[in-house]
PDB file of N, CA and C in Angstrom:
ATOM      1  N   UNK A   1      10.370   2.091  14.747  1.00  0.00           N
ATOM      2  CA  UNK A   1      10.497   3.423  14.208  1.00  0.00           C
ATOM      3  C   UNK A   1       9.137   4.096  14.186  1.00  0.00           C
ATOM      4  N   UNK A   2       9.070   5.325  14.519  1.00  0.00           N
ATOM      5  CA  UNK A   2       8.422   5.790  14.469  1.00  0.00           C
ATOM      6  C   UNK A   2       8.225   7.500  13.452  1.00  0.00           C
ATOM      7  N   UNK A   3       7.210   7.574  12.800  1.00  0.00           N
ATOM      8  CA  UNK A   3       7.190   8.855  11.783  1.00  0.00           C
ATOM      9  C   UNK A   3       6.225   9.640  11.700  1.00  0.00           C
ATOM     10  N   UNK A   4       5.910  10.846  12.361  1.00  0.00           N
ATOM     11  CA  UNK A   4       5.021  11.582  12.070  1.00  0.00           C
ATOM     12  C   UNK A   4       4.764  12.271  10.527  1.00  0.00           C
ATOM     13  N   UNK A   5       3.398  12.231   9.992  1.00  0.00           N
ATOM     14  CA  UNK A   5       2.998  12.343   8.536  1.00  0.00           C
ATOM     15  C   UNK A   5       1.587  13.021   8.918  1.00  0.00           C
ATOM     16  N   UNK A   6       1.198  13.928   8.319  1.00  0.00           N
ATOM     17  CA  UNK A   6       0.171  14.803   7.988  1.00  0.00           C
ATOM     18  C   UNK A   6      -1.179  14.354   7.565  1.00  0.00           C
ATOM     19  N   UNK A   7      -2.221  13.843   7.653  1.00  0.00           N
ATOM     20  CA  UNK A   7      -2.999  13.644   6.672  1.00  0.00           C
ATOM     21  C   UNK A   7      -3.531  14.970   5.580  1.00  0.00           C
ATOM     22  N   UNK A   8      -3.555  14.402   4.108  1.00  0.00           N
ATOM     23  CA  UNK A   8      -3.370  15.796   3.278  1.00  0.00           C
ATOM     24  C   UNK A   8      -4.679  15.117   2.480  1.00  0.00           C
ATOM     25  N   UNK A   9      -4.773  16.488   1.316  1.00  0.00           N
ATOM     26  CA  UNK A   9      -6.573  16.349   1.056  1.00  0.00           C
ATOM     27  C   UNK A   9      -5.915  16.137  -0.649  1.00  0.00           C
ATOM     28  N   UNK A  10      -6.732  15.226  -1.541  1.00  0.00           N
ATOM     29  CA  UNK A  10      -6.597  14.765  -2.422  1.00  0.00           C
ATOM     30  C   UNK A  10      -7.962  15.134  -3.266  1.00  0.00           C
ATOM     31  N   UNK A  11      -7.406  15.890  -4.543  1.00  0.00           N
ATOM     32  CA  UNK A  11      -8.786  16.415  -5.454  1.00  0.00           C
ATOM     33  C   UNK A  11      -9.417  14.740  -5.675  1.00  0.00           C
ATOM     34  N   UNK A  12     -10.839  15.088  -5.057  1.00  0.00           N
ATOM     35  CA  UNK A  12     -11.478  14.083  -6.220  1.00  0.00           C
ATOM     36  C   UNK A  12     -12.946  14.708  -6.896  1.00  0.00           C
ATOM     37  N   UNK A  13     -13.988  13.489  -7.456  1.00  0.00           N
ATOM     38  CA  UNK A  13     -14.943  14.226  -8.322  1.00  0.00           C
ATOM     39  C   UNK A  13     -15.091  15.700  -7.446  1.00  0.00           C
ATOM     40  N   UNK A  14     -15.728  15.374  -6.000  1.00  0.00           N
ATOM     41  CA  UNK A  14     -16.556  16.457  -5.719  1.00  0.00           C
ATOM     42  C   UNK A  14     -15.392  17.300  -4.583  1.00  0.00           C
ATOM     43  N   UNK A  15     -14.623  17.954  -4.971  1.00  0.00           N
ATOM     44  CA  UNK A  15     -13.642  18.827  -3.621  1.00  0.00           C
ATOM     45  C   UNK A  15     -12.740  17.645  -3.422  1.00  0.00           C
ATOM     46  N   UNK A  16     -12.683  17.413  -1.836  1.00  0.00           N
ATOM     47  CA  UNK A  16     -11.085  16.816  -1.668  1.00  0.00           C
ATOM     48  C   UNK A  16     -11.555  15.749  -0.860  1.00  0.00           C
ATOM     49  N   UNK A  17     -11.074  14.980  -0.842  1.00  0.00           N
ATOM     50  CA  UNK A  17     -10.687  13.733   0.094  1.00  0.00           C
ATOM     51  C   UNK A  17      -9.397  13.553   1.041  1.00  0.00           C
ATOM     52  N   UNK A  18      -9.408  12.722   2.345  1.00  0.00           N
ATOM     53  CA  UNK A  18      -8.098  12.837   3.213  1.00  0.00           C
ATOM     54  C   UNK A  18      -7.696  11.641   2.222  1.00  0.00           C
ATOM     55  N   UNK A  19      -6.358  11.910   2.652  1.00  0.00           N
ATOM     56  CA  UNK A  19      -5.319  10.741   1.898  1.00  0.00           C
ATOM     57  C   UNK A  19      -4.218  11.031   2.826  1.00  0.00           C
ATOM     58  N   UNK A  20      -3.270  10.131   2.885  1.00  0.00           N
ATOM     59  CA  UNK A  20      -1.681   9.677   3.479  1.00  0.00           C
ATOM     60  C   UNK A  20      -0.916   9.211   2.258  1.00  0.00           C
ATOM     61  N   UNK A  21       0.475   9.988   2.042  1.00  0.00           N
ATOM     62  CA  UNK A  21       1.568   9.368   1.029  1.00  0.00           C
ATOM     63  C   UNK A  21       2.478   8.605   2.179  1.00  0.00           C
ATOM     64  N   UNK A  22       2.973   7.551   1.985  1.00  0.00           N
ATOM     65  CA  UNK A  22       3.961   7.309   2.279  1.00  0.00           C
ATOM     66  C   UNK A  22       5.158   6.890   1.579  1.00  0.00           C
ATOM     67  N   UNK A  23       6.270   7.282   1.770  1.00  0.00           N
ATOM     68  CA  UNK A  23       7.282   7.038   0.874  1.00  0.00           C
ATOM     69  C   UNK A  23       8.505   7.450   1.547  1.00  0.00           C
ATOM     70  N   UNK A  24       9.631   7.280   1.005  1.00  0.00           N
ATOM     71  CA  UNK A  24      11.035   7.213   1.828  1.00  0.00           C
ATOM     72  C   UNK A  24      11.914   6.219   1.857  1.00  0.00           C
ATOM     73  N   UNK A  25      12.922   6.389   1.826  1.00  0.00           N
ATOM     74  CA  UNK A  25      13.809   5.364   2.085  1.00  0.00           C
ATOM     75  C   UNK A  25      14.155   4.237   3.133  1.00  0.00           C
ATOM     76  N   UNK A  26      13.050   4.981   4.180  1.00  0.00           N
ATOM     77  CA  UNK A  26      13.196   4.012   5.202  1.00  0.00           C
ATOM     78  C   UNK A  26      11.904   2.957   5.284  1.00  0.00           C
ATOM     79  N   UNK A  27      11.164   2.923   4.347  1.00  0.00           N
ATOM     80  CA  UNK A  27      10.528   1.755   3.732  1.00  0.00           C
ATOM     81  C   UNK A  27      11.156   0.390   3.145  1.00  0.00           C
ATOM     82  N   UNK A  28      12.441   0.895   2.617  1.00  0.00           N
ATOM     83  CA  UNK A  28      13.074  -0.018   2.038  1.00  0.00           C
ATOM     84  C   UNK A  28      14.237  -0.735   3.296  1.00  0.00           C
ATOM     85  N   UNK A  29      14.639   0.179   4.194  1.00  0.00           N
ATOM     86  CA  UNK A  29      15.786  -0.041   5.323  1.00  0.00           C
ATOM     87  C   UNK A  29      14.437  -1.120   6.405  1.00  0.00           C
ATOM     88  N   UNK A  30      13.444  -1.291   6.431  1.00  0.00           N
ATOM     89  CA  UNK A  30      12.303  -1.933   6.653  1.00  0.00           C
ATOM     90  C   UNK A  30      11.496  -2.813   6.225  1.00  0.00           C
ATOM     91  N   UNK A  31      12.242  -2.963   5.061  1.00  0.00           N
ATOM     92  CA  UNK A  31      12.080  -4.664   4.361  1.00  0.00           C
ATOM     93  C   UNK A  31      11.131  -4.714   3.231  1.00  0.00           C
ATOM     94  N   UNK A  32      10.509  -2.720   2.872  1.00  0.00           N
ATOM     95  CA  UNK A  32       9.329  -3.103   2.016  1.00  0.00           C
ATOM     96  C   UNK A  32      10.083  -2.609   0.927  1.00  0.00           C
ATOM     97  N   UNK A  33       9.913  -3.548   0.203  1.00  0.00           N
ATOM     98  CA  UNK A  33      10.261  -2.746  -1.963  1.00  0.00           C
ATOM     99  C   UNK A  33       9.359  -2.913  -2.823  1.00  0.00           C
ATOM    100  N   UNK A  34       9.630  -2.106  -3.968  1.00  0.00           N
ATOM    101  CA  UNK A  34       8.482  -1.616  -5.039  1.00  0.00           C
ATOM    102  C   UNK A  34       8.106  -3.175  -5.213  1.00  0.00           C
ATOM    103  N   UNK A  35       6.780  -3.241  -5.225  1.00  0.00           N
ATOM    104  CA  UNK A  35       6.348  -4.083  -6.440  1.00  0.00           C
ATOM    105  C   UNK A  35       5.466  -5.428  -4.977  1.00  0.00           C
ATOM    106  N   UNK A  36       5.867  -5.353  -3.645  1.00  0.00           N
ATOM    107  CA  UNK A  36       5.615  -5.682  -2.022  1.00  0.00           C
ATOM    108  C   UNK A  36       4.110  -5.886  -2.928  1.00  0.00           C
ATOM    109  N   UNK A  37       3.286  -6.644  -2.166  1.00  0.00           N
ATOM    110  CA  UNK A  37       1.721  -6.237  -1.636  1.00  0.00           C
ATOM    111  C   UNK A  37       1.659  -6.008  -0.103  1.00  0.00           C
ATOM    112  N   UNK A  38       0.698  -5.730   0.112  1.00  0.00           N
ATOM    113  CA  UNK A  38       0.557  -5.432   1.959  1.00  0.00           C
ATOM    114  C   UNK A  38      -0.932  -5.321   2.180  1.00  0.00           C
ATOM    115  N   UNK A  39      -1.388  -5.209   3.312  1.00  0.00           N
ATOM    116  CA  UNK A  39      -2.420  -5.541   4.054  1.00  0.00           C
ATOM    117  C   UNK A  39      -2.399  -4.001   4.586  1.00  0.00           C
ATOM    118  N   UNK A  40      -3.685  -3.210   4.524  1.00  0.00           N
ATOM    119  CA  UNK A  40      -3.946  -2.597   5.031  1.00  0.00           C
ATOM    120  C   UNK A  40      -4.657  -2.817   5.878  1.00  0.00           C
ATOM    121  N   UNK A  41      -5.308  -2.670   7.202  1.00  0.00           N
ATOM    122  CA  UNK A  41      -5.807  -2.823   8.648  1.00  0.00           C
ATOM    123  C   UNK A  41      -6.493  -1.181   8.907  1.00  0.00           C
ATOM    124  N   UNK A  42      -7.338  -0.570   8.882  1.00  0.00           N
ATOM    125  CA  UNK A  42      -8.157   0.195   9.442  1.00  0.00           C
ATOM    126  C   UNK A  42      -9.150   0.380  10.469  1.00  0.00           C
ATOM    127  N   UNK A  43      -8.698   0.820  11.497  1.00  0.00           N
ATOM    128  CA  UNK A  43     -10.140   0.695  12.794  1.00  0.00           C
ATOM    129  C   UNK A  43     -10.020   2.719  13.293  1.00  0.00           C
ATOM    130  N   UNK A  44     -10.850   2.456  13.900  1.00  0.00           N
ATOM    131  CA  UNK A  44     -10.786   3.893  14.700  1.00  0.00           C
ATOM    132  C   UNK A  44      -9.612   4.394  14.850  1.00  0.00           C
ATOM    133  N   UNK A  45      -9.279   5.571  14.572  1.00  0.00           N
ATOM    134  CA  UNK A  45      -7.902   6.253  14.950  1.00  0.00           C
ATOM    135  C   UNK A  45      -6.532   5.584  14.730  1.00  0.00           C
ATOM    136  N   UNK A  46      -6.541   4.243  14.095  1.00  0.00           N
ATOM    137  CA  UNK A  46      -5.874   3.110  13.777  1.00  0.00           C
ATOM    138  C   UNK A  46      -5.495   2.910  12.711  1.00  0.00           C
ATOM    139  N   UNK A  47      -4.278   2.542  11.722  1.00  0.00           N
ATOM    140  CA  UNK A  47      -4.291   2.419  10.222  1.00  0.00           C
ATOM    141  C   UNK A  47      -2.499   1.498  10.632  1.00  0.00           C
ATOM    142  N   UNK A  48      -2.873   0.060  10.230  1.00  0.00           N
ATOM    143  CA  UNK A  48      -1.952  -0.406  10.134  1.00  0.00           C
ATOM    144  C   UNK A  48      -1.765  -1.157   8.465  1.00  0.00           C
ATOM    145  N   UNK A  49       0.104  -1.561   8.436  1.00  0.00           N
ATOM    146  CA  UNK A  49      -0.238  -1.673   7.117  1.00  0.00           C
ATOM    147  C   UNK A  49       0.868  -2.733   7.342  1.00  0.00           C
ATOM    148  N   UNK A  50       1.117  -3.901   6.882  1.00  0.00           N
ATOM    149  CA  UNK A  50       2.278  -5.003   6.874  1.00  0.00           C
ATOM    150  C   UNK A  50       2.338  -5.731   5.607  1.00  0.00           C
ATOM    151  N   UNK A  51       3.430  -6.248   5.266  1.00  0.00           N
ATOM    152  CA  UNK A  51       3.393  -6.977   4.190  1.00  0.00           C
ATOM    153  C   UNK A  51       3.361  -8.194   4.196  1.00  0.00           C
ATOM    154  N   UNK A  52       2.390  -8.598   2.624  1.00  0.00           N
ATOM    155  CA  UNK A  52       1.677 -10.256   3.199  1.00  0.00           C
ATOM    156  C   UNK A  52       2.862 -10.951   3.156  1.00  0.00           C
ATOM    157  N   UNK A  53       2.570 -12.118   3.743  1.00  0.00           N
ATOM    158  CA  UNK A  53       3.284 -13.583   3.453  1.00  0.00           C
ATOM    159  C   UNK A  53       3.197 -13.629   2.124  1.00  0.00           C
ATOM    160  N   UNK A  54       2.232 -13.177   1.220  1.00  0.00           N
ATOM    161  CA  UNK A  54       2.406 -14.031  -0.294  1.00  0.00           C
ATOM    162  C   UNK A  54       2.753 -13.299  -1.161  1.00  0.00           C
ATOM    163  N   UNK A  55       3.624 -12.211  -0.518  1.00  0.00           N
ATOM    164  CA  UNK A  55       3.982 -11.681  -1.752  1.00  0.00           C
ATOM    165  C   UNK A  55       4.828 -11.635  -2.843  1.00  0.00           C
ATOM    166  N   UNK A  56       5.834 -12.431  -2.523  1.00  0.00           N
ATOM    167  CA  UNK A  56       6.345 -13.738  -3.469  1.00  0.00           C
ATOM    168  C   UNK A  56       5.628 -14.344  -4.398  1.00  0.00           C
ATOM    169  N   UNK A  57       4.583 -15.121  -4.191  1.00  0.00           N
ATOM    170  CA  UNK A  57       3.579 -15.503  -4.675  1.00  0.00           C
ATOM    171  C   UNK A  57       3.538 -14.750  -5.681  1.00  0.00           C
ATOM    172  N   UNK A  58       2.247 -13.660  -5.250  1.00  0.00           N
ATOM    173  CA  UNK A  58       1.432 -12.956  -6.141  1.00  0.00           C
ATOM    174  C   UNK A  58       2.573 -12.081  -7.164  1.00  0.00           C
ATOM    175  N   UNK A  59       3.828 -11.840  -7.027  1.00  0.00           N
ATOM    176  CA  UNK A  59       4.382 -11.393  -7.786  1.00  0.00           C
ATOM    177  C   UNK A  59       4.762 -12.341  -8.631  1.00  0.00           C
ATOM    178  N   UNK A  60       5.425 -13.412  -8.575  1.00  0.00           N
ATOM    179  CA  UNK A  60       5.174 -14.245  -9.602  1.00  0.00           C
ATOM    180  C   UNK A  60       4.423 -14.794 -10.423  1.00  0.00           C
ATOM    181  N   UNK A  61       2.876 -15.069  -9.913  1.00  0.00           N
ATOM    182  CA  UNK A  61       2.336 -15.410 -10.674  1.00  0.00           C
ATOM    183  C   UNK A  61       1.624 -13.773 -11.886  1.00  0.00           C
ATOM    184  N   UNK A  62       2.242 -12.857 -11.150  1.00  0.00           N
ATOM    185  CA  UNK A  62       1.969 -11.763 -11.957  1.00  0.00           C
ATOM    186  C   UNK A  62       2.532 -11.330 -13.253  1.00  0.00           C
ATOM    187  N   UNK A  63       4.189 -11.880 -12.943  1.00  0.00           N
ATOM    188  CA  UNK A  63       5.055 -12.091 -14.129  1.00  0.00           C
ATOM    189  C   UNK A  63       4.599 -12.627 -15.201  1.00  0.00           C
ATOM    190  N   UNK A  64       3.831 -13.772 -14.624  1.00  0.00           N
ATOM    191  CA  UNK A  64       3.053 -14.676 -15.982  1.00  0.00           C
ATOM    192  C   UNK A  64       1.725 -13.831 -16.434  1.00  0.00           C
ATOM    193  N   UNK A  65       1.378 -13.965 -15.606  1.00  0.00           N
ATOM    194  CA  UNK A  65      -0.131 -12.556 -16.500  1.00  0.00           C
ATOM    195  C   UNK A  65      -0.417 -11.560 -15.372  1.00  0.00           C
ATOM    196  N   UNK A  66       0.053 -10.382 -16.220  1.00  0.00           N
ATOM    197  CA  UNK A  66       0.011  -9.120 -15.603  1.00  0.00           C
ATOM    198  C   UNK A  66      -1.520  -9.038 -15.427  1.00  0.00           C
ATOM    199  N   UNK A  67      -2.612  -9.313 -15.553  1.00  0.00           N
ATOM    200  CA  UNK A  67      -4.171  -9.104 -15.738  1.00  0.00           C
ATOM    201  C   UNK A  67      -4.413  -9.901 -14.110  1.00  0.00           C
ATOM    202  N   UNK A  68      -3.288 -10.315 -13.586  1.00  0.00           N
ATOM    203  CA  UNK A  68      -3.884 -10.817 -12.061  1.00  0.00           C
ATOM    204  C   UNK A  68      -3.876  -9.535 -11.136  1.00  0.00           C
ATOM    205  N   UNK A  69      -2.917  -8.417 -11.661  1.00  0.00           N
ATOM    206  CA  UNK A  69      -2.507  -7.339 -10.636  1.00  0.00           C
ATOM    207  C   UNK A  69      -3.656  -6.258 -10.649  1.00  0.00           C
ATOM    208  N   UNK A  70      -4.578  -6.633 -12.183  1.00  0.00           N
ATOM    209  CA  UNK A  70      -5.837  -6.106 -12.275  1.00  0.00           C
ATOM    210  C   UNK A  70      -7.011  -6.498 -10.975  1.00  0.00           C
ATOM    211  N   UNK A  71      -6.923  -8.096 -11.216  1.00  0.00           N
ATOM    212  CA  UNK A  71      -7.886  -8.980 -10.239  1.00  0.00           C
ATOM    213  C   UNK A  71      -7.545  -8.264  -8.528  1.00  0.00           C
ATOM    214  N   UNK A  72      -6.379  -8.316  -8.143  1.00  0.00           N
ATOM    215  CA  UNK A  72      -5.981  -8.043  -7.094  1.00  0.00           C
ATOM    216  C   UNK A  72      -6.645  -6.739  -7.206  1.00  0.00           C
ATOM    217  N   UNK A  73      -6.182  -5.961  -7.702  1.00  0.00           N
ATOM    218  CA  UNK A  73      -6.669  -4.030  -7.267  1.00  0.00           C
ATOM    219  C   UNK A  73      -8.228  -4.161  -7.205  1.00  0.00           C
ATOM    220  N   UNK A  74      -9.276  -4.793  -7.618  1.00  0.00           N
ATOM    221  CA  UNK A  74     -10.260  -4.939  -7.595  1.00  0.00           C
ATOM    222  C   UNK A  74     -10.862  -5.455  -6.487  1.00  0.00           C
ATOM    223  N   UNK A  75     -10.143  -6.537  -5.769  1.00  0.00           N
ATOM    224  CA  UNK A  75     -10.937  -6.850  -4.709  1.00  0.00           C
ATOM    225  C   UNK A  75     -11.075  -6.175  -3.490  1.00  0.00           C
TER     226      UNK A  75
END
């Protein structure tokens, strides 16, 4: 599948920044649901994004202490 999407400008401290939303239902008809981790991939003109193998994992052990989903956003 393929989806054309805009890159759009996001207030930050100083003016705007590019940003991409993605969202839709056909995220989910594609195997990804709330709560997924994924791998973002960035190179030149390039932005891939897949979901890990562990995300099973990391959601479980998140159940037990939510303060890992902290650790994760940090790295």
């Amino acid at each position: 599948m393929e989806k054309l999407i805009r890159i759009q400008k996001s207030p930050a401290k100083k003016g705007y920044i590019e940003s991409v939303n993605i969202s839709g239902n056909y995220l989910k008809e594609h195997g990804f649901k709330m709560g997924d981790f994924v791998k973002l991939t960035i190179s030149k003109d390039k932005i891939i994004i897949e979901k890990t193998a562990s995300t099973n994992i990391l959601q479980m052990m998140g159940a037990k202490d939510a303060r890992l989903f902290k650790v994760i956003e940090n790295l």
